[in-house]
Protein backbone atom coordinates (compact mmCIF):
# COMPACT_ATOMS: atom_id res chain seq x y z
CA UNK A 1 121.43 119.32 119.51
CA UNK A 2 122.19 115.89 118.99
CA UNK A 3 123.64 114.44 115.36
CA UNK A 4 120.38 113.65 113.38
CA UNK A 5 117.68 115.84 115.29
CA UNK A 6 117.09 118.87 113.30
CA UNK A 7 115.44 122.33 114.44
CA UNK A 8 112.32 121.73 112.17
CA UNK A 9 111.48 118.49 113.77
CA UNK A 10 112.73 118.53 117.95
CA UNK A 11 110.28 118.59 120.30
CA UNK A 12 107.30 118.01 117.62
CA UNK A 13 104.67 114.89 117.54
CA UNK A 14 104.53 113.12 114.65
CA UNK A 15 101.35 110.32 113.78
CA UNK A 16 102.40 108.18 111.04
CA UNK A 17 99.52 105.95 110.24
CA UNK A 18 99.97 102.25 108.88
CA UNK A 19 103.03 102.42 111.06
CA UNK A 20 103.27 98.75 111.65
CA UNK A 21 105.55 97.52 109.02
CA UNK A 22 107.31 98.50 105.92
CA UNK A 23 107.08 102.75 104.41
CA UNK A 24 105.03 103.38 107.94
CA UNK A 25 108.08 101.74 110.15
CA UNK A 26 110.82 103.16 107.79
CA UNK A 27 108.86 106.97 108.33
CA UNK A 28 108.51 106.32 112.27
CA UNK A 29 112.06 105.84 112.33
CA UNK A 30 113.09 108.82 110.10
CA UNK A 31 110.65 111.19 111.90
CA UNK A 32 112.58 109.96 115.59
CA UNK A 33 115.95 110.19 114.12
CA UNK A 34 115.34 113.82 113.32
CA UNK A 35 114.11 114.49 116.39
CA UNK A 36 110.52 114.06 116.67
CA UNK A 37 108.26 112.06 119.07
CA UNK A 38 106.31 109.49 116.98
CA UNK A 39 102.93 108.16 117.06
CA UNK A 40 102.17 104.89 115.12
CA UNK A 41 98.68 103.72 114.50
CA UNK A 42 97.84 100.69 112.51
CA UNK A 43 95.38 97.84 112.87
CA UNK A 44 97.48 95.29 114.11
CA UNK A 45 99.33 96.42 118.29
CA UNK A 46 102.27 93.80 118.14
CA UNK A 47 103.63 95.26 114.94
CA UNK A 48 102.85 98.68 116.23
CA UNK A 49 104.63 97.86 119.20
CA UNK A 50 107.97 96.62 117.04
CA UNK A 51 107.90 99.61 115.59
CA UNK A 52 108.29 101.80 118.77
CA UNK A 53 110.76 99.36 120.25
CA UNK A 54 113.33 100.11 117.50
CA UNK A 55 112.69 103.63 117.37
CA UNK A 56 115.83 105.74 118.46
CA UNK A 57 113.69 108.04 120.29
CA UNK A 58 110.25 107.86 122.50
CA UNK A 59 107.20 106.88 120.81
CA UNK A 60 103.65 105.26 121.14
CA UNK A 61 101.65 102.78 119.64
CA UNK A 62 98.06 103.95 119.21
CA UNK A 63 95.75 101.13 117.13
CA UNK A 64 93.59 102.16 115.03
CA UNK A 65 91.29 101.01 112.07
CA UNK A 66 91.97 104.19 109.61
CA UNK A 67 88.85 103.10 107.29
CA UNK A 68 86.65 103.15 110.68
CA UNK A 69 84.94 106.50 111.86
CA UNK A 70 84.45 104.84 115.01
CA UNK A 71 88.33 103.95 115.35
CA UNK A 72 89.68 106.98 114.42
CA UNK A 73 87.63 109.24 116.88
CA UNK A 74 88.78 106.72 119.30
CA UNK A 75 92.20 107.55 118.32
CA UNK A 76 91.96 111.25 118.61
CA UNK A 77 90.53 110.71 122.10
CA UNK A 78 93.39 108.47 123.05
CA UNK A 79 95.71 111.06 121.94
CA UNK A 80 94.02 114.52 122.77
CA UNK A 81 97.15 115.02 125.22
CA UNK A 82 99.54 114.72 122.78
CA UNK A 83 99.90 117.92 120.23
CA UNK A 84 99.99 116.45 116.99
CA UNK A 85 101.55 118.90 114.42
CA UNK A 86 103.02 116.44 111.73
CA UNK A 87 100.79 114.11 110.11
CA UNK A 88 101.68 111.19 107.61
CA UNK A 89 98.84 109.66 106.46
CA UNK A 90 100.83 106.49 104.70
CA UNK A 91 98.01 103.53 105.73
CA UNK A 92 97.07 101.79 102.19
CA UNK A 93 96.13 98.71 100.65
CA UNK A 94 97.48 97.16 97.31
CA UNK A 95 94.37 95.92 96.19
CA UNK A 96 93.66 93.15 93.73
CA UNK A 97 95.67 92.49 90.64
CA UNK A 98 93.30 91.51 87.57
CA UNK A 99 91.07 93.42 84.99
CA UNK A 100 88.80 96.11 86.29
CA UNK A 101 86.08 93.87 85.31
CA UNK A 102 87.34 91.05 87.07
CA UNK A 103 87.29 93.47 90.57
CA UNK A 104 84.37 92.76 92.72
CA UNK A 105 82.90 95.67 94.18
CA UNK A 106 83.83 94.26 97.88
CA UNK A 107 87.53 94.33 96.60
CA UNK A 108 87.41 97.93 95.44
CA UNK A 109 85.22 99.56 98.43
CA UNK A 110 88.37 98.06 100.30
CA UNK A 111 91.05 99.77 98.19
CA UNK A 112 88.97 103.25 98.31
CA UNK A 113 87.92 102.72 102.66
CA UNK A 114 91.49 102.34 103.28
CA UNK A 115 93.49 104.98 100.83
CA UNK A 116 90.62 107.69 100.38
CA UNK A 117 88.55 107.33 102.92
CA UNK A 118 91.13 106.92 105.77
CA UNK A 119 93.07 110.03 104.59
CA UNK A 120 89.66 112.20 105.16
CA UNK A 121 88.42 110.34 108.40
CA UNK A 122 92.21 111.20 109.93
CA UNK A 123 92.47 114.47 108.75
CA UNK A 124 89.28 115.83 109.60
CA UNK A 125 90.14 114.47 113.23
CA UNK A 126 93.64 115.59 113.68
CA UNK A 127 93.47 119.00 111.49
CA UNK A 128 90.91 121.01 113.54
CA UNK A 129 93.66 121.07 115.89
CA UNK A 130 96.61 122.22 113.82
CA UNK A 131 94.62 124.86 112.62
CA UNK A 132 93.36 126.36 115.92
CA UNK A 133 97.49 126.59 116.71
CA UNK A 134 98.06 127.81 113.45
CA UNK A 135 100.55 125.45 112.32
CA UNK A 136 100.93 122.11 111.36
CA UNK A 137 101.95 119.70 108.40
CA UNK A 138 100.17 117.32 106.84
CA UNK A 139 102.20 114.69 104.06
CA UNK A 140 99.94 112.55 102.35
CA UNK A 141 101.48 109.35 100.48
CA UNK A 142 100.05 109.19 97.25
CA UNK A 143 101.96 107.33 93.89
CA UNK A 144 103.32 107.83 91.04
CA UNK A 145 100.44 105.19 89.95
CA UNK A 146 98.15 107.89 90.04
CA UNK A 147 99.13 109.49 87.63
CA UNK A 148 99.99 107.15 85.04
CA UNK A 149 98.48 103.93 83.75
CA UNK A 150 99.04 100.43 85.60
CA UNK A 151 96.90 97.60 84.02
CA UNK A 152 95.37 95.49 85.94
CA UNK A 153 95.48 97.98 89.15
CA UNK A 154 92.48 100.18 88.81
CA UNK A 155 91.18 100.19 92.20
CA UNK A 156 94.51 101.06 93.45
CA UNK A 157 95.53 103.40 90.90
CA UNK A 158 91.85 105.35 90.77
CA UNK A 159 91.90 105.80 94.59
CA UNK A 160 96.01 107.19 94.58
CA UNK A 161 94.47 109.66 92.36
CA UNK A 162 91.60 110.41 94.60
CA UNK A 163 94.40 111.45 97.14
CA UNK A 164 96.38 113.85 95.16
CA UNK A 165 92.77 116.08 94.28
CA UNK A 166 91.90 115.63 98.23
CA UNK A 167 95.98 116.89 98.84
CA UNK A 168 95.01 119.86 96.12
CA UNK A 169 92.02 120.94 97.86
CA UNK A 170 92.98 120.53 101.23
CA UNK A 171 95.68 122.52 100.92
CA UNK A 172 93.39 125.57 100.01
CA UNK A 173 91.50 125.08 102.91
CA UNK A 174 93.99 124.02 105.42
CA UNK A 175 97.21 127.02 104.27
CA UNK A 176 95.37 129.94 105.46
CA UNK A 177 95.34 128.76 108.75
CA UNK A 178 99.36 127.99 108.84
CA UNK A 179 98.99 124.28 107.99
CA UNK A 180 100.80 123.22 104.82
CA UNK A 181 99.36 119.98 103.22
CA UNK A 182 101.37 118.13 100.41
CA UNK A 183 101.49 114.67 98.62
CA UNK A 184 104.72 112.39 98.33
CA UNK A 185 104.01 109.98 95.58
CA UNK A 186 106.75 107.00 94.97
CA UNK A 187 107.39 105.13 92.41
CA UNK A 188 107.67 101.09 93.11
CA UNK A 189 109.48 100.49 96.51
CA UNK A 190 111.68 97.31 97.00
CA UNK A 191 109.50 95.07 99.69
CA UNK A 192 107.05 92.29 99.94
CA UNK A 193 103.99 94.47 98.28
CA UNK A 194 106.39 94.15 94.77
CA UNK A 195 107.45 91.04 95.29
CA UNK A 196 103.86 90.04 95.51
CA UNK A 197 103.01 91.82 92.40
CA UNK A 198 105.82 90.36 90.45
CA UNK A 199 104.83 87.02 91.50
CA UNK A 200 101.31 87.54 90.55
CA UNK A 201 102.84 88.86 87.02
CA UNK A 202 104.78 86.05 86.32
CA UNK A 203 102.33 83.45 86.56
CA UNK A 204 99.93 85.96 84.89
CA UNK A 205 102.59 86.08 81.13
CA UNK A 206 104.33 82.47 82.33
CA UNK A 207 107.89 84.95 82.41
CA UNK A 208 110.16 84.10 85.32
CA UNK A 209 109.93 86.30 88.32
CA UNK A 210 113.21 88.03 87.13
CA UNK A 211 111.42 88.64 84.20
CA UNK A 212 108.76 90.25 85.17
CA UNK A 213 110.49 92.81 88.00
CA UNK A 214 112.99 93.78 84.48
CA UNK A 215 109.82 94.33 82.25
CA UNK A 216 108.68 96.71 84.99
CA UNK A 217 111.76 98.55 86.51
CA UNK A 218 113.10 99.31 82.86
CA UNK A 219 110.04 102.13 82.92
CA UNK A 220 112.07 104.00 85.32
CA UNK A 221 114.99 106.12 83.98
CA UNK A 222 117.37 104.62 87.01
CA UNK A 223 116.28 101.52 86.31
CA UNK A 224 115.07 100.50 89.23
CA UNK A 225 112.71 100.74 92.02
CA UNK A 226 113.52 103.25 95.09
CA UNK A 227 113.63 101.71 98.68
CA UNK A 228 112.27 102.79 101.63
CA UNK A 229 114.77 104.62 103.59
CA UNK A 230 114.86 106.81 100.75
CA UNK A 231 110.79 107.52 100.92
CA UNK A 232 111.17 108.55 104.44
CA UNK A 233 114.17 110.65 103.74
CA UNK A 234 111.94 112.79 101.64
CA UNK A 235 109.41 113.17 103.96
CA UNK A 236 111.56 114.80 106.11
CA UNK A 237 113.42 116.75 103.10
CA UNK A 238 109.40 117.86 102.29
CA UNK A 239 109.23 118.94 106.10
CA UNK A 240 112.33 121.04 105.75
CA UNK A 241 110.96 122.33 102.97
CA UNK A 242 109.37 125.81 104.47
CA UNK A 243 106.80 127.21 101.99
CA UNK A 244 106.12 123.42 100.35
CA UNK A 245 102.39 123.53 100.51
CA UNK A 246 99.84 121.70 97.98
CA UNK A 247 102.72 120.08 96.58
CA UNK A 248 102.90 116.66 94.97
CA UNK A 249 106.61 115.30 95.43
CA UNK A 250 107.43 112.25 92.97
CA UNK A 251 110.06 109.80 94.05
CA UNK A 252 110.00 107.27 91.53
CA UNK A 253 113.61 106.46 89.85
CA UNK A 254 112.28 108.65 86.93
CA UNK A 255 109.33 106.24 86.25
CA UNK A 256 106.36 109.27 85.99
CA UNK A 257 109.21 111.12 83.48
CA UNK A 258 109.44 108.33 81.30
């Protein structure tokens, strides 16, 4: 076995959705370092395709509108030769960032289509599968924002939360047939999405961008936000993780404890 590929992951198919850039791309590449062959859907094919091309081992680009029931069965078609038994649902949106009564209710059917609604629309197409094999995993990426308060994120936050009681359930439903569902929920990842909110923060208080990334990692017992390669190293810790099943995971630098 090569260095890297592990006996939990070689030979399986892996679809990580919202593959195209930043947790999806640092999962895709975890998942093929370990071994598995990798699937990467997302709305937009060149960024799909970037992803494969720096993957160490084979994968595909599949696009695919997660918040469209139309899309997604068109994904399952385009893959029903491939045996899919590792599923990352990790397609989101951030949302806006203002009051909830500032949201218009375009902005939060957005939030909700994309982080709830996705996560049922590609389970309920990949699942029946896994379950007729008996076997299969299923991570869901959740946050630690739903489960504690983040003004001026409701949408975000509310539909976060919606995925850890859809993890719960689906677990019930999905373990007696061999499949184990859980939830990884990070904390603030290092990126362009914080950057963005940081931005939006400091003009928000007139605090210098410095200012406002301090006011929020200090929440965080570590002090500071986790990155990305270490999110997809515990999705594959969670997948080595025999017996894990309607789990929530929290990566956060301590934030949820504190």
């Amino acid at each position: 076995m090569e260095p890297g590929v592990t006996a939990e992951l070689a030979g399986r198919t892996a679809l990580v959705t919202g593959g195209g850039n930043g947790l999806g791309r640092a999962i895709a590449a975890a998942l093929s370092g370990a071994g598995a062959r990798v699937v990467v859907a997302g709305r937009r094919k060149a960024a799909l395709d970037e992803t494969v091309a720096a993957l160490p081992g084979p994968g595909r680009a599949a696009r695919c509108d997660v918040a469209d029931p139309e899309s997604v069965a068109a994904l399952a078609a385009e893959l029903a030769g491939e045996e899919i038994s590792v599923l990352v649902n990790n397609a989101g949106v951030a949302g806006p960032v203002k009051p909830l009564v500032e949201v218009e209710p375009a902005e939060w059917d957005e939030v909700f289509a994309v982080n709830v609604r996705g996560v049922y629309l590609v389970c309920r197409a990949f699942l029946p599968a896994m379950t007729a094999r008996g076997s299969g995993d299923v991570v869901n990426i959740a946050s630690v924002s739903g489960k504690r308060p983040l003004l001026r994120r409701t949408p975000y936050c509310a539909s976060k939360m919606a995925v850890l009681g859809l993890t719960a359930t689906l677990a019930g439903e999905a373990g007696p047939f061999g499949v184990a569902v859980n939830s990884l929920s990070p904390g603030p990842v290092e990126g362009p999405r914080m950057e963005r909110n940081f931005r939006l923060e400091a003009e928000r208080t007139g605090a210098s961008y410095a200012e406002a990334e301090r006011a929020f990692t200090s929440r965080a017992a570590l002090g500071r936000m986790v990155t990305e390669t270490e999110v997809a190293a515990a999705v594959l810790a969670m997948l080595r993780m025999p017996g894990l099943c309607a789990a929530d995971i929290d990566l956060s630098a301590g934030m949820v404890a504190r």
